[in-house]
Protein backbone atom coordinates (compact mmCIF):
# COMPACT_ATOMS: atom_id res chain seq x y z
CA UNK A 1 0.00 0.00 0.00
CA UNK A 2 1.36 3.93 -1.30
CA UNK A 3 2.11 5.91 1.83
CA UNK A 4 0.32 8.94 1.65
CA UNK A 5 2.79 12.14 0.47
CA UNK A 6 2.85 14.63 2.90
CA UNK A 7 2.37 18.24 1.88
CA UNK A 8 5.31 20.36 2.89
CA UNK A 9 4.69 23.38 4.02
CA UNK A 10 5.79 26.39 3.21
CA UNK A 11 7.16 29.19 5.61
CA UNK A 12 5.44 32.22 5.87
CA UNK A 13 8.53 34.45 5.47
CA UNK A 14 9.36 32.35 2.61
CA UNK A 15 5.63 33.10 1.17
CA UNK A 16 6.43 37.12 2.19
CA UNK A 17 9.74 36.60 -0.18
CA UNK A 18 8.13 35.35 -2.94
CA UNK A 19 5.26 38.09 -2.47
CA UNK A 20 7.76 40.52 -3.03
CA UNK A 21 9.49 39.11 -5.76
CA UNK A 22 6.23 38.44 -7.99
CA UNK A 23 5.14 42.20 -6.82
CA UNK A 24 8.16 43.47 -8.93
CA UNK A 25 7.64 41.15 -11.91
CA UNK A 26 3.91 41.62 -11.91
CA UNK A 27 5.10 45.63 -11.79
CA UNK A 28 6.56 45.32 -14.84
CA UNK A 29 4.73 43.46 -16.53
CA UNK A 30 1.46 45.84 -16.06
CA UNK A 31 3.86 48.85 -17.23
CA UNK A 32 5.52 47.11 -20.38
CA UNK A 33 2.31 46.01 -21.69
CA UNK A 34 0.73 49.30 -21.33
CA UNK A 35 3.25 50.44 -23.34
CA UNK A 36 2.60 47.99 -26.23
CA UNK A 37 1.53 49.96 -29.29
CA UNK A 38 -0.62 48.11 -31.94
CA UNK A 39 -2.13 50.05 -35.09
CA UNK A 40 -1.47 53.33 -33.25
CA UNK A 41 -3.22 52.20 -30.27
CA UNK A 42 -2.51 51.24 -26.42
CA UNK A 43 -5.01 48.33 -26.09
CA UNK A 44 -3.58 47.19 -23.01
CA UNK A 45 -3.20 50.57 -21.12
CA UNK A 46 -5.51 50.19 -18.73
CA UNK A 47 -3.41 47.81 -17.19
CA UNK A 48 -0.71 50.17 -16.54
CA UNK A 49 -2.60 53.25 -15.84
CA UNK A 50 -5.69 54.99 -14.89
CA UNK A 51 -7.75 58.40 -14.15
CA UNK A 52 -10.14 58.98 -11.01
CA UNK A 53 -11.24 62.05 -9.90
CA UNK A 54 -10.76 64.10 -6.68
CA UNK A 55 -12.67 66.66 -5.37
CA UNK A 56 -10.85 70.19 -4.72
CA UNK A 57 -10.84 71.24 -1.00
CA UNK A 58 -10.92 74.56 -1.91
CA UNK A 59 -13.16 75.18 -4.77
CA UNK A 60 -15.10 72.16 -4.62
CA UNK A 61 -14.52 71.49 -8.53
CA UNK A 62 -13.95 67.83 -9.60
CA UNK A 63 -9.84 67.25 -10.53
CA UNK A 64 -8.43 64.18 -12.55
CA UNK A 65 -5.84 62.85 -11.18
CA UNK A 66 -3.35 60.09 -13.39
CA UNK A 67 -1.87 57.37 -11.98
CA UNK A 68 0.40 55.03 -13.66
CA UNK A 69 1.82 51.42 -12.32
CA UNK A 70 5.29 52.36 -11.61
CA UNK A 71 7.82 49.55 -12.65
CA UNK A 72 10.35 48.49 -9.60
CA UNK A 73 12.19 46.59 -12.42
CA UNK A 74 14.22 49.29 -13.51
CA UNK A 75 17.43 51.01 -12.61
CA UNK A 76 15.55 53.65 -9.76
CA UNK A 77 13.12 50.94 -9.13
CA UNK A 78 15.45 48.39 -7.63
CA UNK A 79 17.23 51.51 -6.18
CA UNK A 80 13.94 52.14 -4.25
CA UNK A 81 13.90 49.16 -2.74
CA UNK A 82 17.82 48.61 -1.46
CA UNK A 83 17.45 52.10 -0.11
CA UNK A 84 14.35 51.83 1.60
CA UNK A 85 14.70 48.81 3.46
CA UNK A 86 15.59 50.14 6.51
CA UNK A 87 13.23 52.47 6.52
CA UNK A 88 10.12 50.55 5.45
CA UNK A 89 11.01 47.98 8.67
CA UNK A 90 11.48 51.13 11.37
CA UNK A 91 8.39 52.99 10.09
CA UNK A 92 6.06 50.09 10.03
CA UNK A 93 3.34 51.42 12.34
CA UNK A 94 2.94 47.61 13.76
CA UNK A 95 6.50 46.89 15.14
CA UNK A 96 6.32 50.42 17.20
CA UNK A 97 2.72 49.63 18.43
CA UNK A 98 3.65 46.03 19.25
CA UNK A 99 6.68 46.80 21.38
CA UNK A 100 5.26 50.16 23.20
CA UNK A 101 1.93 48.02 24.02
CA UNK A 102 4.09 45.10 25.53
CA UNK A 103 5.63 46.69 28.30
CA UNK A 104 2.68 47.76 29.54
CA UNK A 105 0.73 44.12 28.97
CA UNK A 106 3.57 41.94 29.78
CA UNK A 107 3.60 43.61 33.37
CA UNK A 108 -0.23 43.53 33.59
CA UNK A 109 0.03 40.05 32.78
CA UNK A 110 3.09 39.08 35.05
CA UNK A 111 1.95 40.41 37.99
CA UNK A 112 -1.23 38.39 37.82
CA UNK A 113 -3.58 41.48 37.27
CA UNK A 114 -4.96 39.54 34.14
CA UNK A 115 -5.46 36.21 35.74
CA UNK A 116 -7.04 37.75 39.02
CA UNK A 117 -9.21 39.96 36.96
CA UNK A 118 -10.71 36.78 34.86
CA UNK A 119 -11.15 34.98 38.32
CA UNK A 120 -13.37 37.01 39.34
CA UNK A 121 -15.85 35.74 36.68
CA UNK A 122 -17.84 32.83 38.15
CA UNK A 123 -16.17 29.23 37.18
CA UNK A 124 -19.93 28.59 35.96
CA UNK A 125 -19.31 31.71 33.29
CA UNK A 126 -19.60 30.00 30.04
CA UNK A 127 -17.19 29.79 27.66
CA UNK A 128 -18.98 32.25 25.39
CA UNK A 129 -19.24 35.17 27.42
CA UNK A 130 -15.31 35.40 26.98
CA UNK A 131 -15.33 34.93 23.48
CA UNK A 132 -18.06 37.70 22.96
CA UNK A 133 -16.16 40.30 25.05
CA UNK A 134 -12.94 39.59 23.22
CA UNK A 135 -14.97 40.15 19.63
CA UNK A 136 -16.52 42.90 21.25
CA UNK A 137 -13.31 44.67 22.30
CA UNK A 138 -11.64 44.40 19.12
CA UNK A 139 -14.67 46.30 17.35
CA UNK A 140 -15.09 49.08 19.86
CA UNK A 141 -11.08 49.59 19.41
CA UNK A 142 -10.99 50.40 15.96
CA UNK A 143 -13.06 54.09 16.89
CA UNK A 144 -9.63 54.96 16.84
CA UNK A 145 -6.20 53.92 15.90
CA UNK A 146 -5.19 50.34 15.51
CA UNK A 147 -4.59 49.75 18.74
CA UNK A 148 -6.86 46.73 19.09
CA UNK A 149 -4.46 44.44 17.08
CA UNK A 150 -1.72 44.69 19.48
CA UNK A 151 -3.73 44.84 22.99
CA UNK A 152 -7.06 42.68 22.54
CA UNK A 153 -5.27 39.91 20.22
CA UNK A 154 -2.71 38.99 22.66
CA UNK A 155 -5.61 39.49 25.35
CA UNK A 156 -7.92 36.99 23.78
CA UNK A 157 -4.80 34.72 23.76
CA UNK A 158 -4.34 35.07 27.92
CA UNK A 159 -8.16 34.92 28.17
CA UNK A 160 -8.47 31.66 26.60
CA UNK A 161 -5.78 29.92 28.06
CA UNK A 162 -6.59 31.35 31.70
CA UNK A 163 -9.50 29.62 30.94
CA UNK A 164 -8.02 26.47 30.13
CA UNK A 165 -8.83 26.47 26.33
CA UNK A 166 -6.49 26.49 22.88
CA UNK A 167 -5.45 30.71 23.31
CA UNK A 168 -5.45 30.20 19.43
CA UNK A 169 -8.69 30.67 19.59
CA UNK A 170 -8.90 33.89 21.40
CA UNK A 171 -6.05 34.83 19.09
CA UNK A 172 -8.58 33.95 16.01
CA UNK A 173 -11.67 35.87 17.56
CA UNK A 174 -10.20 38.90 18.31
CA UNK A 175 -8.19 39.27 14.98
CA UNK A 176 -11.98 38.75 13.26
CA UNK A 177 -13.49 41.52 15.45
CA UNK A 178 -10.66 44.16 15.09
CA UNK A 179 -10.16 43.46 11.19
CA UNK A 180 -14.04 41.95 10.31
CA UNK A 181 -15.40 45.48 12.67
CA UNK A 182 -13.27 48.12 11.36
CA UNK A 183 -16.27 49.48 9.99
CA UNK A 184 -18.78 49.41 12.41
CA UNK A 185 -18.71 50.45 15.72
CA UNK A 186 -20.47 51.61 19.17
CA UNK A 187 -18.72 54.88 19.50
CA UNK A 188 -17.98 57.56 16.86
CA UNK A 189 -14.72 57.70 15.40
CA UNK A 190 -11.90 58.35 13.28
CA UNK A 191 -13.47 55.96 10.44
CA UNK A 192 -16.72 58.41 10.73
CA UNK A 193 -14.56 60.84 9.97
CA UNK A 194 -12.29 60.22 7.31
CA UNK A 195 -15.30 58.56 5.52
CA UNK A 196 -17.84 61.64 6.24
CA UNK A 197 -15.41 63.98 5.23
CA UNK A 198 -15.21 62.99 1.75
CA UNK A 199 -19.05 61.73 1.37
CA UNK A 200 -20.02 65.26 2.13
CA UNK A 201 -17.71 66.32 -0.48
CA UNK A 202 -18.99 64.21 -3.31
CA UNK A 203 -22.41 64.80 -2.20
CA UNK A 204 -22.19 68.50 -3.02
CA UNK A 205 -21.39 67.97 -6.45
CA UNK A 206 -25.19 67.52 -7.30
CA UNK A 207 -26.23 69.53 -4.21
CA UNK A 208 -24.04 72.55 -2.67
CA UNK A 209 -26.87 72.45 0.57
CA UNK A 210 -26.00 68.75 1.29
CA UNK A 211 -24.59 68.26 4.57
CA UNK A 212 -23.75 64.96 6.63
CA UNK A 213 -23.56 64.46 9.87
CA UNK A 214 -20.98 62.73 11.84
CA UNK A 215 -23.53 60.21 13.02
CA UNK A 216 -25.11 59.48 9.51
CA UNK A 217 -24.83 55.82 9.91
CA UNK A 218 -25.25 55.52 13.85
CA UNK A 219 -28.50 52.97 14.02
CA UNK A 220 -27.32 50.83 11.45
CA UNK A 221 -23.71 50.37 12.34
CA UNK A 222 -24.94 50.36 15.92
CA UNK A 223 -27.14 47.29 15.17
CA UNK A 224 -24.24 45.66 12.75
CA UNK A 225 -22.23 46.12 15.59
CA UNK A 226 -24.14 43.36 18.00
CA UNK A 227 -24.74 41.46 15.42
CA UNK A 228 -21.74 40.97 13.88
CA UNK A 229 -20.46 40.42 17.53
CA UNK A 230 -23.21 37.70 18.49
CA UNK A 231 -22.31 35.75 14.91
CA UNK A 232 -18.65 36.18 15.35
CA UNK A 233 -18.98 34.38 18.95
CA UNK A 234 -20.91 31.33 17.23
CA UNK A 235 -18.62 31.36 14.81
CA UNK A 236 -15.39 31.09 17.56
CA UNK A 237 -17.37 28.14 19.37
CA UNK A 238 -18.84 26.51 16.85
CA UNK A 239 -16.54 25.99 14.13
CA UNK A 240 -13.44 27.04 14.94
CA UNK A 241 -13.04 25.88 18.47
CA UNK A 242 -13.91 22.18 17.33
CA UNK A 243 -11.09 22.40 14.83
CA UNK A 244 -8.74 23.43 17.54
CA UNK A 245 -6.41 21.30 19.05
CA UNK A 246 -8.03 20.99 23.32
CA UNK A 247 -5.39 18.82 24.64
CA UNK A 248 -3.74 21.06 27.66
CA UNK A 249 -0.82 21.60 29.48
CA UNK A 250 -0.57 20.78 32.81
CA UNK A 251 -2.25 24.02 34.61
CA UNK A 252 -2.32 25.43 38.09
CA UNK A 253 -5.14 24.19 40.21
CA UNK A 254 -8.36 26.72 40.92
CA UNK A 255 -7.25 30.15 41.46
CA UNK A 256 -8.74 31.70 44.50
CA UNK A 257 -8.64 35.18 45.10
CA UNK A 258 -7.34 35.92 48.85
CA UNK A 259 -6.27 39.46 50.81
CA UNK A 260 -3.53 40.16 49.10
CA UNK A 261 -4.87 39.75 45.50
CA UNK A 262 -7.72 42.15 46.89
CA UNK A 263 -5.20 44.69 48.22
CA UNK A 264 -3.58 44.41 44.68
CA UNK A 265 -6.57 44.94 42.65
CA UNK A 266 -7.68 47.69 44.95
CA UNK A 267 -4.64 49.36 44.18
CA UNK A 268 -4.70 48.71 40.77
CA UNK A 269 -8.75 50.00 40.66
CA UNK A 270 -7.46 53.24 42.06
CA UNK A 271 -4.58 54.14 40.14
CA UNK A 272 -6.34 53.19 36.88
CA UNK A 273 -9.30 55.86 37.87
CA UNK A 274 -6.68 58.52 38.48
CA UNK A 275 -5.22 57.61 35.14
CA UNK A 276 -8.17 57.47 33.02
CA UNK A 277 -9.96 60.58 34.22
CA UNK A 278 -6.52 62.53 34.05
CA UNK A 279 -6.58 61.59 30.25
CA UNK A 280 -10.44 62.36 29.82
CA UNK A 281 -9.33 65.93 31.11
CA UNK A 282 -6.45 65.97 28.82
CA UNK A 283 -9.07 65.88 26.08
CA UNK A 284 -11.22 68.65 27.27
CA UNK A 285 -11.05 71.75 25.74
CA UNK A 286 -11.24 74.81 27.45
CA UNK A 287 -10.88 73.93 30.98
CA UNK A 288 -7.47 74.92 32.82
CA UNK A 289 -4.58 73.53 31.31
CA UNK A 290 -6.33 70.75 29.25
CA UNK A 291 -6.79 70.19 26.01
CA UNK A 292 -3.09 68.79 26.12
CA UNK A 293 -3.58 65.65 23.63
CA UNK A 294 -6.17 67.78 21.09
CA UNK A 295 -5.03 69.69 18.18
CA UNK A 296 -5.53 73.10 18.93
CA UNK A 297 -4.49 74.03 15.29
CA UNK A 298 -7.76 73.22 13.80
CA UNK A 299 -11.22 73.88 14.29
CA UNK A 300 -13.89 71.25 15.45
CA UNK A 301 -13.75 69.00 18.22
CA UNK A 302 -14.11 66.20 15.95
CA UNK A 303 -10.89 67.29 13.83
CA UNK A 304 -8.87 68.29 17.36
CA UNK A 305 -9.52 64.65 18.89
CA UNK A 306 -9.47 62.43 15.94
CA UNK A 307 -7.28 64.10 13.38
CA UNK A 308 -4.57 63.38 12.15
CA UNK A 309 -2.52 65.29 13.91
CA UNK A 310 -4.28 64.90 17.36
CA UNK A 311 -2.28 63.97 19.87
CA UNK A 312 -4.59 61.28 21.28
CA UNK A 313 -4.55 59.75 18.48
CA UNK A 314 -0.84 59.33 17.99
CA UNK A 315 -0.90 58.70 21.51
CA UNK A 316 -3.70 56.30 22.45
CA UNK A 317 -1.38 53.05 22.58
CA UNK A 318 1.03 54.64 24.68
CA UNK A 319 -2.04 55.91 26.93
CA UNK A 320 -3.02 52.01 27.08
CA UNK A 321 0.22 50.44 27.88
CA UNK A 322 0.89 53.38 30.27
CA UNK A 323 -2.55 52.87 32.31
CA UNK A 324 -2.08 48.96 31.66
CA UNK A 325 1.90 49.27 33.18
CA UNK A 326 0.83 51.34 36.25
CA UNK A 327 -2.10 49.33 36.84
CA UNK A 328 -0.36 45.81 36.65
CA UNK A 329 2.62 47.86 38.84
CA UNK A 330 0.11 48.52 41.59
CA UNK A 331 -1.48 45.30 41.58
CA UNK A 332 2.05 43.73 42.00
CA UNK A 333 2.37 46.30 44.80
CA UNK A 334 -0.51 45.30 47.00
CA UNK A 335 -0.32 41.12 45.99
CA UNK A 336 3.37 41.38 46.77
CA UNK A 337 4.09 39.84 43.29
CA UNK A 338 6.54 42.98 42.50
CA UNK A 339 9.24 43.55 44.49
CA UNK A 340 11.76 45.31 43.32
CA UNK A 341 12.66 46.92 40.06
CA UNK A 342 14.07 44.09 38.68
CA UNK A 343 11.28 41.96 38.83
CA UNK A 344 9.65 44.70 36.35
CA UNK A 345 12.34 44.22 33.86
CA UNK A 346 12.48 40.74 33.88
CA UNK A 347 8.16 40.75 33.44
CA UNK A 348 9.33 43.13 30.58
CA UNK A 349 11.81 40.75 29.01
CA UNK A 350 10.21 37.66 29.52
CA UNK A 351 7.70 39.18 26.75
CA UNK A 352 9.90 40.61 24.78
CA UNK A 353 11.90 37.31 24.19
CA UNK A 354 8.75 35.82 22.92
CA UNK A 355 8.41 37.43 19.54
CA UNK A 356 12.03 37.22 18.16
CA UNK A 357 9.96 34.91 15.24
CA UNK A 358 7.20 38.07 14.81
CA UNK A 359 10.04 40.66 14.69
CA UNK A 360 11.68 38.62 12.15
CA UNK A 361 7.85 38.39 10.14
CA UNK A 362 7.39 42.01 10.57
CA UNK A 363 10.29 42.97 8.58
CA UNK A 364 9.17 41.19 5.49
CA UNK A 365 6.21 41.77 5.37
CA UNK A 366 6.90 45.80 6.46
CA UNK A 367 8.99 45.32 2.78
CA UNK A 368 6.01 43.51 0.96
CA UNK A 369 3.40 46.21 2.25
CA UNK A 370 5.94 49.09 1.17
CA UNK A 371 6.81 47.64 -1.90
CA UNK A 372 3.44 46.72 -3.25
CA UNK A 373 2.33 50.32 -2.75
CA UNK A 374 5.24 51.70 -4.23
CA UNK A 375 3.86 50.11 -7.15
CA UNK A 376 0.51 51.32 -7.27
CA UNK A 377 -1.16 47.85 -8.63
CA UNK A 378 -3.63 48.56 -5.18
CA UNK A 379 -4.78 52.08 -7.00
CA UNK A 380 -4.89 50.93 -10.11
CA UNK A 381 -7.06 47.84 -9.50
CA UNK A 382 -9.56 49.89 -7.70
CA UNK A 383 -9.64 52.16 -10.74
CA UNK A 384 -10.89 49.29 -12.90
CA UNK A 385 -14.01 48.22 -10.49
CA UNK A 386 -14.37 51.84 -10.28
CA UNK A 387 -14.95 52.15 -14.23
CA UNK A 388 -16.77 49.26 -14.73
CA UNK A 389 -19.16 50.30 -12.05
CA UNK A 390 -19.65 53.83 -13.72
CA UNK A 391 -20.03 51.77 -17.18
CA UNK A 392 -22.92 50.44 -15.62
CA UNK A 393 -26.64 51.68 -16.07
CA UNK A 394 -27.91 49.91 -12.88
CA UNK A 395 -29.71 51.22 -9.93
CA UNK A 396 -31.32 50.07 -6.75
CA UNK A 397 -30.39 46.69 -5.44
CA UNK A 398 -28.34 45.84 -8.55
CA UNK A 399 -26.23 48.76 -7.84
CA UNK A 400 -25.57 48.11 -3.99
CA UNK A 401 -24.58 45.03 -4.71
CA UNK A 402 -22.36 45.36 -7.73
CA UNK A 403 -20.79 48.11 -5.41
CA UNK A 404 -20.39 45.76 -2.93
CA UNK A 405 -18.68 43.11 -4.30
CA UNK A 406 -16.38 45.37 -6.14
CA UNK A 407 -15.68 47.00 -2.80
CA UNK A 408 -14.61 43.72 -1.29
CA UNK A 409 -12.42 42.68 -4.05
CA UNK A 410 -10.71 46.16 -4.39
CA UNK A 411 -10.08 46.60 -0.27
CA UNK A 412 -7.75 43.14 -0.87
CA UNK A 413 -5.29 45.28 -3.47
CA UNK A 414 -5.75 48.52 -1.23
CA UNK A 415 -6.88 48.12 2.42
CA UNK A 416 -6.82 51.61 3.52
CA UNK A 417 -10.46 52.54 4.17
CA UNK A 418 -9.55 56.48 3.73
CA UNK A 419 -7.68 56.74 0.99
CA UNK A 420 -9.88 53.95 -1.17
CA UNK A 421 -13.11 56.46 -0.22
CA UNK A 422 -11.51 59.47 -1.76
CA UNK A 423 -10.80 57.91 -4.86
CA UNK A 424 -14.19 55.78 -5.20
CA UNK A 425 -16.31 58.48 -3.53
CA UNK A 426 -16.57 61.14 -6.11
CA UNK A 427 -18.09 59.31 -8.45
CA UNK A 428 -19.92 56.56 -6.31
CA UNK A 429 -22.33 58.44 -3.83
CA UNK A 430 -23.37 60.80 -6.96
CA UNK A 431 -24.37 57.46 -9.11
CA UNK A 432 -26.08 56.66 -5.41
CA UNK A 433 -28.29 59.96 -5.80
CA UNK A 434 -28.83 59.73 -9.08
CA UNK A 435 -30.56 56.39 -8.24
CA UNK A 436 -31.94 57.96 -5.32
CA UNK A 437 -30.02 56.36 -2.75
CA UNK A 438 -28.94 58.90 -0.10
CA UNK A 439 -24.66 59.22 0.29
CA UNK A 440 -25.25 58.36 3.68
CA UNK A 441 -26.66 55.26 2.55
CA UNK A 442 -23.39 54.76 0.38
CA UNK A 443 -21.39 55.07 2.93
CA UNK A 444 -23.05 52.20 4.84
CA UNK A 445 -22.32 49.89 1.53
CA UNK A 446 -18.81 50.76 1.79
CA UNK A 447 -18.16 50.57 5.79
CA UNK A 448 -19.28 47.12 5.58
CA UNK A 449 -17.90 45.56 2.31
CA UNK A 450 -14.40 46.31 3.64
CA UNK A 451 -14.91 45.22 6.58
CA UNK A 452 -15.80 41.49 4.84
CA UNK A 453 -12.52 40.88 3.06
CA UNK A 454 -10.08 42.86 6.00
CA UNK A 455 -10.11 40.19 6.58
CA UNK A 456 -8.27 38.45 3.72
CA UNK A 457 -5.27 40.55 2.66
CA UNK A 458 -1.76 39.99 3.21
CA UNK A 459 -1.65 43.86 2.82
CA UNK A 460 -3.36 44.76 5.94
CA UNK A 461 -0.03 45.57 7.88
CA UNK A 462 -1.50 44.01 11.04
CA UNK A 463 -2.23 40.69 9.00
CA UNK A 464 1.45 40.16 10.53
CA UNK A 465 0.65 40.53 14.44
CA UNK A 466 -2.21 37.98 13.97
CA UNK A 467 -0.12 35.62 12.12
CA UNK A 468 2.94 35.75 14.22
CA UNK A 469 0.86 35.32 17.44
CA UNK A 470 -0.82 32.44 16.14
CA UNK A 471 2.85 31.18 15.69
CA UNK A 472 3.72 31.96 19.73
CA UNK A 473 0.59 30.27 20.76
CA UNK A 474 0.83 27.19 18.31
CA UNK A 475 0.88 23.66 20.26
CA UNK A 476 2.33 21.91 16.95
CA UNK A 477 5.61 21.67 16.07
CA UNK A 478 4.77 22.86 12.10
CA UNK A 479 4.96 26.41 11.42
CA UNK A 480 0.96 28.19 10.88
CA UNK A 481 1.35 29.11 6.96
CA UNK A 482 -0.52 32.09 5.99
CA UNK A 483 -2.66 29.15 3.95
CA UNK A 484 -3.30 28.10 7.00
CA UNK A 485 -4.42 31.52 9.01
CA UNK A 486 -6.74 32.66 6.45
CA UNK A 487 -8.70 29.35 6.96
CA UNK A 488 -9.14 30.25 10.05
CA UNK A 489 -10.77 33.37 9.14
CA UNK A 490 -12.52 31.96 5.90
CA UNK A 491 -16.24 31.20 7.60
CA UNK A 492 -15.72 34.50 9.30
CA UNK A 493 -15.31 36.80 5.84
CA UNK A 494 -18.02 34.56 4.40
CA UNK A 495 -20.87 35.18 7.03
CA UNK A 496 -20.05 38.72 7.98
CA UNK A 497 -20.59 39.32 3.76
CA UNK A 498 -23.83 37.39 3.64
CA UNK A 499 -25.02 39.07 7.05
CA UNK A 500 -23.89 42.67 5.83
CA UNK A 501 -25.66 42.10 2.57
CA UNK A 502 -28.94 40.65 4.15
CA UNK A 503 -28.90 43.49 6.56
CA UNK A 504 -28.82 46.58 4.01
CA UNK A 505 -31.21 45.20 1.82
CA UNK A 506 -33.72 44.50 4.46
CA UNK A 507 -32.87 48.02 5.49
CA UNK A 508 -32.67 49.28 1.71
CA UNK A 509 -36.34 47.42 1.60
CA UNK A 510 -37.77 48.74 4.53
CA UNK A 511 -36.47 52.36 4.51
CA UNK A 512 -35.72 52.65 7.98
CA UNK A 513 -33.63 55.53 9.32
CA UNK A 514 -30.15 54.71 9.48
CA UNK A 515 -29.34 57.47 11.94
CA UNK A 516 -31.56 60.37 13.30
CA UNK A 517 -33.34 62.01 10.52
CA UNK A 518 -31.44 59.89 7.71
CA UNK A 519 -32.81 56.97 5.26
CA UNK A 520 -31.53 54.79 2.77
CA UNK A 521 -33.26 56.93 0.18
CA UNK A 522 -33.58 60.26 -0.57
């Protein structure tokens, strides 16, 4: 009897190598056949370069703007990338969250805040509950920053195995709330924003009066929000859970909570209060001496807390790991796990030496990311949805979800929410008004389709932080593949997209306000 071959597997950094090096051939192969020239035509142009308009901040007139697919196969090309490589590694917003983040966790977690914290749950608490909070967390995070890859991802990892379950799969269901919720939430953010910024821009190019409100998707992202949370949390138990490995380590017997752990988490309680209301003051303007983390350069609240030069939000994952270091310092205070300064650094270390394997995955891919958009293949695909889309003579539910798919599809070549709306929005929520749709209601389309396939691309830069914690936590002695951590995430992308779908064309159907005084149709 044939033994069965065994698959070898192949190495994520190895796939993040040959990701870069079919990124530079596909480069130039898009630019040297655009630049084919048959019978005094460019048939194949479109692949190497495209038009989409932007909207003028100060007049408010409609601007082309040309983009071309910019060859890395070339003499300045190939200089590019030897010059940048440095650079692309120290700049890569992930590997400065990560390691600011971790020295406030890893003495949070070392002290035993973490673990006293999730015994005070009940031992009856069912396994759920945890699961739901950790989804739950990772969506209310993205309001702003990214700060919910680095904190709630190796949280849900703790969490689970606290608990006595695979941490994989906290590791799974908090990657699928941060990515899968990035555009729904239950607090206003910087993705209301950015997005509502340039809506209300495209909007006035068929009406000058057309304003939009900050809130102009509140009930229905509101609603997606639980939703998405309760299905991602069925999802976790259901069918991931029961493809997860549940053989465990040997583990401590019951943890019981005595004086000391009490004195600790009083302590803890107290400083954290001090902490957090200190920073609520720092962002309120016009009291004496605060407004210290708002930019004071621009008007609006909105613009001063969540802009992009606020300090807050440059600051919010050192404000974490600060309020998560003194907290886990105090608790070690009062439970006598801390005793010295030492012990601190060693808490620190001992997390540090833990990721030497994502350190060394978050330099290629921080050279993939770079790279690709160097390129602008991300842009350029976009472009062509975008044209088709316009080609189009459809309306209604044809047009939401033709828009939809092509949204998905195009946030896998370009996953940043902001600068995909101000290309597609100009011409998008005017097609949405000349159909009657309301560019509120466009918005909503758009929030949701990327949030489907976030959850899909390689390019999302904190793709990495998922993948290389999966790696930490992994009980096998084969490396996770990136095959293998998108199947993880495969019945996630799939149900969010049906559930998003289902949910704006009941809403579409029914014509029920999607914020106060706002409908899906005009």
């Amino acid at each position: 009897m044939l033994k069965k071959r065994k698959i070898r597997k192949i190495s994520p950094i190895t796939i993040f190598l040959l990701l870069i090096l079919g990124t530079i051939l596909l480069s130039a192969l898009m630019s040297g056949l655009g630049k084919i020239k048959i019978n005094n035509t460019y048939p194949f142009s479109f692949l190497s370069q495209g038009t989409y308009s932007t909207i003028n901040s100060v007049t408010g007139e409609l601007e082309n703007q040309f983009i071309e697919v910019e060859s890395l196969l070339t003499r300045t090309g190939l200089q590019y990338i030897i010059s940048n490589i440095v650079t692309n590694f120290i700049s890569f917003s992930p590997l400065s969250m990560l390691l600011i983040s971790l020295i406030g966790f890893s003495v949070a977690e070392k002290s035993g805040l973490i673990k006293t914290i999730s015994a005070m749950f009940s031992p009856k608490t069912p396994n759920y509950v945890y699961t739901f909070i950790i989804v739950l967390l990772g969506i209310i995070t993205t309001f702003c920053s990214d700060i919910g890859y680095v904190i709630i991802i190796p949280l849900g990892a703790i969490l689970f195995s606290l608990n006595k379950r695979n941490p994989m799969g906290g590791i799974i269901a908090a990657f699928a709330g941060t990515a899968g919720g990035v555009g729904i939430n239950l607090l206003l953010g910087t993705m209301d924003m950015n997005l509502t910024t340039y809506t209300t821009s495209a909007a006035k190019i068929l009406d000058s009066k057309y304003n939009i409100a900050l809130y102009g998707n509140y009930f229905f992202v509101a609603v997606a929000t639980i939703l998405i949370t309760i299905i991602a949390t069925v999802v976790t138990e259901k069918m991931i859970m029961t493809r997860l490995s549940n053989k465990l380590e040997e583990t401590d017997e019951l943890f019981i909570i005595e004086k000391k752990e009490k004195r600790g988490l009083f302590l803890s309680g107290i400083s954290t209060i001090i902490l957090v209301v200190l920073f609520i003051y720092c962002i309120i303007p016009g009291l004496p001496f605060s407004g210290l983390l708002l930019d004071l350069s621009v008007n609006g609240y909105t613009n001063q807390l969540f802009g992009s030069n606020s300090y807050f939000q440059q600051g919010l994952v050192s404000i974490v790991s600060i309020i998560m270091f003194v907290a886990g310092l105090c608790y070690g205070i009062g439970a006598k796990t801390i005793d010295s300064d030492k012990t601190i650094t060693n808490f620190i270390c001992s997390a540090f030496n833990k990721i030497g394997y994502l350190i060394v995955l978050i330099f290629f891919a921080s050279q993939f990311i770079a790279i690709f958009k160097k390129t602008n293949i991300g842009v350029i695909v976009n472009i062509w949805m975008l044209d088709i889309l316009k080609a189009t003579s459809i309306s209604g539910l044809p047009l939401i979800l033709l828009f939809f798919i092509f949204t998905m599809v195009g946030n896998i070549f370009l996953p940043s929410p902001a600068l995909k709306w101000s290309i597609m929005a100009p011409a998008i929520v005017p097609l949405f008004m000349q159909a009657n749709m309301t560019p509120e209601f466009a918005q909503i389309v758009y929030r949701t389709a990327i949030s489907t396939t976030n959850l899909l691309t390689p390019l999302l830069a904190y793709y990495v932080i998922y993948l290389g914690y999966l790696q930490i936590y992994n009980r096998k002695d084969e490396t996770i593949t990136i095959s293998e951590s998108f199947r993880y995430l495969r019945p996630y992308w799939m149900i969010f997209a049906v559930t998003f779908l289902i949910l704006i064309i009941i809403w579409y159907i029914i014509g029920a306000p999607i914020a106060p005084g706002v409908y899906p149709t005009l």
